[in-house]
N, C-alpha and C. Protein backbone atom coordinates (compact mmCIF):
# COMPACT_ATOMS: atom_id res chain seq x y z
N UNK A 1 0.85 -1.19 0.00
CA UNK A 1 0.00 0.00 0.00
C UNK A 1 0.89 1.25 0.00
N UNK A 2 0.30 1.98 -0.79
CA UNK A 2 1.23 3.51 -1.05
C UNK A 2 1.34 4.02 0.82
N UNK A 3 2.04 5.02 0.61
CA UNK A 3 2.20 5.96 1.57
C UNK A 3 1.47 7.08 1.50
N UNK A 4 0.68 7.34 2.48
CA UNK A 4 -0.26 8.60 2.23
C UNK A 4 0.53 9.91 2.90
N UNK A 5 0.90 10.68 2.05
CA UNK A 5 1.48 12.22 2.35
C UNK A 5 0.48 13.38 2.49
N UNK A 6 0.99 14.39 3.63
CA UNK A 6 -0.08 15.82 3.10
C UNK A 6 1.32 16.63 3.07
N UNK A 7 0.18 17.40 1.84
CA UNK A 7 0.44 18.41 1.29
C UNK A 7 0.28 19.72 2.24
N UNK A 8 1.66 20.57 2.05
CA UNK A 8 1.09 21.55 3.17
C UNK A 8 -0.37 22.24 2.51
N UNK A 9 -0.87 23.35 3.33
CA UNK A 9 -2.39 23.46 2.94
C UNK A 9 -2.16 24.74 1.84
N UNK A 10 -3.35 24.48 0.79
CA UNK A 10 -3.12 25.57 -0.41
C UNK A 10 -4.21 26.01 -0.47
N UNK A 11 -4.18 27.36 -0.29
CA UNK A 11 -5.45 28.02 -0.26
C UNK A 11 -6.36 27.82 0.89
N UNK A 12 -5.81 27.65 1.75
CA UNK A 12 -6.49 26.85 3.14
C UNK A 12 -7.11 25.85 2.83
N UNK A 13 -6.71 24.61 2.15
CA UNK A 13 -7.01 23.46 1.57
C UNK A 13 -6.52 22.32 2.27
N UNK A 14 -6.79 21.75 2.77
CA UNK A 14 -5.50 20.79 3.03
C UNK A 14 -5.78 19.15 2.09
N UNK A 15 -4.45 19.29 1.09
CA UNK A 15 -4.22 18.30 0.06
C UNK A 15 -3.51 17.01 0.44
N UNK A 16 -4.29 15.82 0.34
CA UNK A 16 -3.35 14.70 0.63
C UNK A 16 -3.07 14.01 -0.47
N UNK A 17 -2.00 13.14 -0.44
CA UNK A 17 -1.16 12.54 -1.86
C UNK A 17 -0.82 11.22 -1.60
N UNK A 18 -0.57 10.55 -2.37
CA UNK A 18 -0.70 8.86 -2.09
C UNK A 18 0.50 8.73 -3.46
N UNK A 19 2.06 8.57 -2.61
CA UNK A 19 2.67 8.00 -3.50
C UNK A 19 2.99 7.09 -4.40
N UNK A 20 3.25 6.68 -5.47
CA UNK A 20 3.18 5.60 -6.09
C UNK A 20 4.13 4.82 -6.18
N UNK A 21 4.13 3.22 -6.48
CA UNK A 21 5.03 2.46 -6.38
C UNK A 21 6.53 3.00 -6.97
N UNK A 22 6.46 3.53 -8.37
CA UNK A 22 7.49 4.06 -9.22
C UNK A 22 7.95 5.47 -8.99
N UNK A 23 7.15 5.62 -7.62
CA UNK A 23 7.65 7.49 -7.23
C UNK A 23 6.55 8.13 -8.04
N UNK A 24 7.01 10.03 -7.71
CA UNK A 24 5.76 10.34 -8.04
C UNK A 24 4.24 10.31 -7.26
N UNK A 25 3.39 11.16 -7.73
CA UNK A 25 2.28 11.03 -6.96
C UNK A 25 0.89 11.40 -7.73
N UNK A 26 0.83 9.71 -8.13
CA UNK A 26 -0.04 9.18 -8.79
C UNK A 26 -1.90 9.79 -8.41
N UNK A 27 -2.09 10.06 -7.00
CA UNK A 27 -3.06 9.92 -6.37
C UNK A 27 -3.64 11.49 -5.21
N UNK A 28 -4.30 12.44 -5.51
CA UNK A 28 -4.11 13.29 -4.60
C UNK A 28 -5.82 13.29 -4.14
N UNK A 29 -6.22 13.71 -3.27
CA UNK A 29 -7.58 14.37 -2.80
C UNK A 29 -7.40 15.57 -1.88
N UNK A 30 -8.84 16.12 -2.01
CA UNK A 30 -8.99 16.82 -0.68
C UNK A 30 -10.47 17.24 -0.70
N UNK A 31 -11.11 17.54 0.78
CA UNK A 31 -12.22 17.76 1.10
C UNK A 31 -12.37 19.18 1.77
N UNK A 32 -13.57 19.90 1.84
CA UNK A 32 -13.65 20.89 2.20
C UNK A 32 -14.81 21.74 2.40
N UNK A 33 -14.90 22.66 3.17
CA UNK A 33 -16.41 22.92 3.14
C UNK A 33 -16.84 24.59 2.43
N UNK A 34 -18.07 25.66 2.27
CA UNK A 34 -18.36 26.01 1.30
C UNK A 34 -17.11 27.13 1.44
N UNK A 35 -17.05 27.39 2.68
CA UNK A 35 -15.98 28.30 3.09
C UNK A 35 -14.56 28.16 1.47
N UNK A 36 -14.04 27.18 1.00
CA UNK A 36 -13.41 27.28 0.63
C UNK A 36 -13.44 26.47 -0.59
N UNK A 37 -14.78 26.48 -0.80
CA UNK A 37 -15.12 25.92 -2.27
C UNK A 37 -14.49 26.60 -3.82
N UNK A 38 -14.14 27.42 -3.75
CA UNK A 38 -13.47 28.07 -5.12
C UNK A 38 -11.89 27.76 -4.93
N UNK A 39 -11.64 27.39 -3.59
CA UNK A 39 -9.99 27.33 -3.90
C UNK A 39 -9.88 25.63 -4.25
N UNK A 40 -10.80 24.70 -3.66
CA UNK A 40 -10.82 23.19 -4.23
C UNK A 40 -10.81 23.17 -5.59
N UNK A 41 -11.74 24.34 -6.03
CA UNK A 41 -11.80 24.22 -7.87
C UNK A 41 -10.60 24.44 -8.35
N UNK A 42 -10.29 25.67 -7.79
CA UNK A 42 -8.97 25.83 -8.52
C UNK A 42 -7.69 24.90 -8.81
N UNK A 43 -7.66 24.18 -7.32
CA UNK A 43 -7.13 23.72 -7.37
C UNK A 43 -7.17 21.83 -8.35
N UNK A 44 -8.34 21.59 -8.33
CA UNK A 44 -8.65 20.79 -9.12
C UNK A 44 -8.38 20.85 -10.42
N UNK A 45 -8.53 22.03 -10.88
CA UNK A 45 -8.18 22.58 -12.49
C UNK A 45 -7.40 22.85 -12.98
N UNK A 46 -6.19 22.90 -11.67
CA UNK A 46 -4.37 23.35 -11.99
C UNK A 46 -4.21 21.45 -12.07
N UNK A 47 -4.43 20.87 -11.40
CA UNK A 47 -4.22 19.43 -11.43
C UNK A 47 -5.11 18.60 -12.74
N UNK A 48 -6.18 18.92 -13.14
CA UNK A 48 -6.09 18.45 -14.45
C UNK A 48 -6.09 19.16 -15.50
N UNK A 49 -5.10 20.53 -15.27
CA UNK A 49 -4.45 21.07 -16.53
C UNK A 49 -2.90 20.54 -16.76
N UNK A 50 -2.83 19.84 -15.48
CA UNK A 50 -1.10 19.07 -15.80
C UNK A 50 -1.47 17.29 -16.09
N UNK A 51 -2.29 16.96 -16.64
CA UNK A 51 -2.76 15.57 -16.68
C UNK A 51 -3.50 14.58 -16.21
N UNK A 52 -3.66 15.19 -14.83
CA UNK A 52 -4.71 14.35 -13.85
C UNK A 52 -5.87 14.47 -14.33
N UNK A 53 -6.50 12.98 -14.26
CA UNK A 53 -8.50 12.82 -14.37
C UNK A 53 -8.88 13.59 -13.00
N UNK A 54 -9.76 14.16 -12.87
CA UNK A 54 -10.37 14.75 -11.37
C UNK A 54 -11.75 14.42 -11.51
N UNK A 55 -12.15 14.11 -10.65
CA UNK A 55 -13.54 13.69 -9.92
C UNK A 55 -14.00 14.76 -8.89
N UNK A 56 -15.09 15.32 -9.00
CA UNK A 56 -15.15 16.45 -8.45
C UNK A 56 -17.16 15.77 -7.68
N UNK A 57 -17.01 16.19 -6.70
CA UNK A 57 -18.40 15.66 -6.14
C UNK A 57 -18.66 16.72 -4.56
N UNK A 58 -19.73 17.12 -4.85
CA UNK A 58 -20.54 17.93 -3.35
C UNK A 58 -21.67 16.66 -2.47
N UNK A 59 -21.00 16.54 -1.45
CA UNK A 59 -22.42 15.74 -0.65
C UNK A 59 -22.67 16.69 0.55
N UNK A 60 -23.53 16.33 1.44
CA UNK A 60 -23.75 16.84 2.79
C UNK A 60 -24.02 15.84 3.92
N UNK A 61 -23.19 16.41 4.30
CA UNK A 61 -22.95 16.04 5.98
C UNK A 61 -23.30 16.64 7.16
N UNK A 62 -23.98 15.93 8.17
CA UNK A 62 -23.97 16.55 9.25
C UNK A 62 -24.52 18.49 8.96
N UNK A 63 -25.50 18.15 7.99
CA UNK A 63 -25.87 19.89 7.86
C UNK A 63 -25.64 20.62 7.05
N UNK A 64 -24.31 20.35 6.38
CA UNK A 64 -23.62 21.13 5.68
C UNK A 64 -22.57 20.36 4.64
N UNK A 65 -22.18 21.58 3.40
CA UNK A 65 -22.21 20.78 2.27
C UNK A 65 -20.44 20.88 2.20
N UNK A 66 -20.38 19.72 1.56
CA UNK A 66 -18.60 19.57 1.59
C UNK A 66 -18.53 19.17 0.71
N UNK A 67 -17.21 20.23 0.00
CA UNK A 67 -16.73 19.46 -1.72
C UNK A 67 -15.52 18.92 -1.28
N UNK A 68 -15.23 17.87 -2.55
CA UNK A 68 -14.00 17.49 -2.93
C UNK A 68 -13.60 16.79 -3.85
N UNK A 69 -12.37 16.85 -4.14
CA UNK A 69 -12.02 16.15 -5.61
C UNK A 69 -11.21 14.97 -5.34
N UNK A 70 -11.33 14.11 -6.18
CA UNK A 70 -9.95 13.43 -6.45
C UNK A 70 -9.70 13.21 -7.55
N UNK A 71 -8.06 13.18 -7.54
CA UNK A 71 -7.45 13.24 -8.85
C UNK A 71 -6.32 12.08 -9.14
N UNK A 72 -6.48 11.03 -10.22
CA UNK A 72 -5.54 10.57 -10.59
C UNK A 72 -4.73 10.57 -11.90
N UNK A 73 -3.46 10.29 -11.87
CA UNK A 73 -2.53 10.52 -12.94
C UNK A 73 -3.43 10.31 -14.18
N UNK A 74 -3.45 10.91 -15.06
CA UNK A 74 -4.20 10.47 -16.49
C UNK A 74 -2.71 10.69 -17.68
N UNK A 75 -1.72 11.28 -16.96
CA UNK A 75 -1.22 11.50 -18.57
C UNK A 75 -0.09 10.76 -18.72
N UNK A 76 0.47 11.46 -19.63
CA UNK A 76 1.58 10.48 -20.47
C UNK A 76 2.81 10.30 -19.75
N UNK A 77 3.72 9.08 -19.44
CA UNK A 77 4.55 8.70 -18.62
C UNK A 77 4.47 8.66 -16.73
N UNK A 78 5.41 9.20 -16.43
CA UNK A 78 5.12 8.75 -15.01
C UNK A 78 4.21 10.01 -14.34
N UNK A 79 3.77 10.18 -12.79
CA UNK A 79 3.39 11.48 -12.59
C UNK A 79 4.23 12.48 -12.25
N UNK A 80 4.24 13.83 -11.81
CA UNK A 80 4.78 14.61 -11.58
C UNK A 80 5.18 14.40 -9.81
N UNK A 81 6.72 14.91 -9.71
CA UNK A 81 6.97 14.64 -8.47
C UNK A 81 6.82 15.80 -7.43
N UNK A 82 6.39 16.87 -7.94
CA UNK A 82 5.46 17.58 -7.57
C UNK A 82 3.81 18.50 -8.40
N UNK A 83 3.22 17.80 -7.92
CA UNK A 83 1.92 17.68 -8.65
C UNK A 83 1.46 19.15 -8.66
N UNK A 84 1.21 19.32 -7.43
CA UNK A 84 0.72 21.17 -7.81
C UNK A 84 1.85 21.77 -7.71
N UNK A 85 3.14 21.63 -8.28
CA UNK A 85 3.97 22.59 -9.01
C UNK A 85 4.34 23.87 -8.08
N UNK A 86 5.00 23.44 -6.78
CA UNK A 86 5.38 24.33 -6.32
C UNK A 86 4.12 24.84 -4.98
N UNK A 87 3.27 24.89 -5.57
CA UNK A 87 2.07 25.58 -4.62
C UNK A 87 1.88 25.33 -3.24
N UNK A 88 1.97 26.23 -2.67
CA UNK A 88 1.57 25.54 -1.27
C UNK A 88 1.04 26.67 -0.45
């Protein structure tokens, strides 16, 4: 089983990453509530403008509505060994 990493927090996000066997980080999510719903997008959209598939879904919990994405490697060769490119 991969190793699950966090990402320091982006945009007051906090991003976790799931390394992959061959290095790299095949695997990222994060959850969040409405408070910081435009920075999940963004951040979803910097991650599949560098290759990642993203899955993007709102449910509610406990009252209130929480987004989040997940994203895995979609593109060509291995993933990036830093996925959001610096950001933090």
């Amino acid at each position: 089983m991969a190793d699950e990493r966090k990402v320091n927090k982006i945009e007051g996000v906090q991003v976790y990453t799931r390394e992959g066997k061959e290095g790299g980080f095949p695997t990222l999510d994060a959850t969040t509530d409405i408070e910081h719903r435009r920075a999940i997008e963004r951040i979803a959209d910097r991650l599949q403008a560098r290759g990642y598939g993203v899955l993007r879904t709102a449910s509610q919990r406990a009252g209130r509505v929480h987004y989040r994405f997940e994203a895995l490697w979609a593109g060509r060769g291995e993933p990036p060994d830093d996925p959001l490119d610096g950001a933090a």
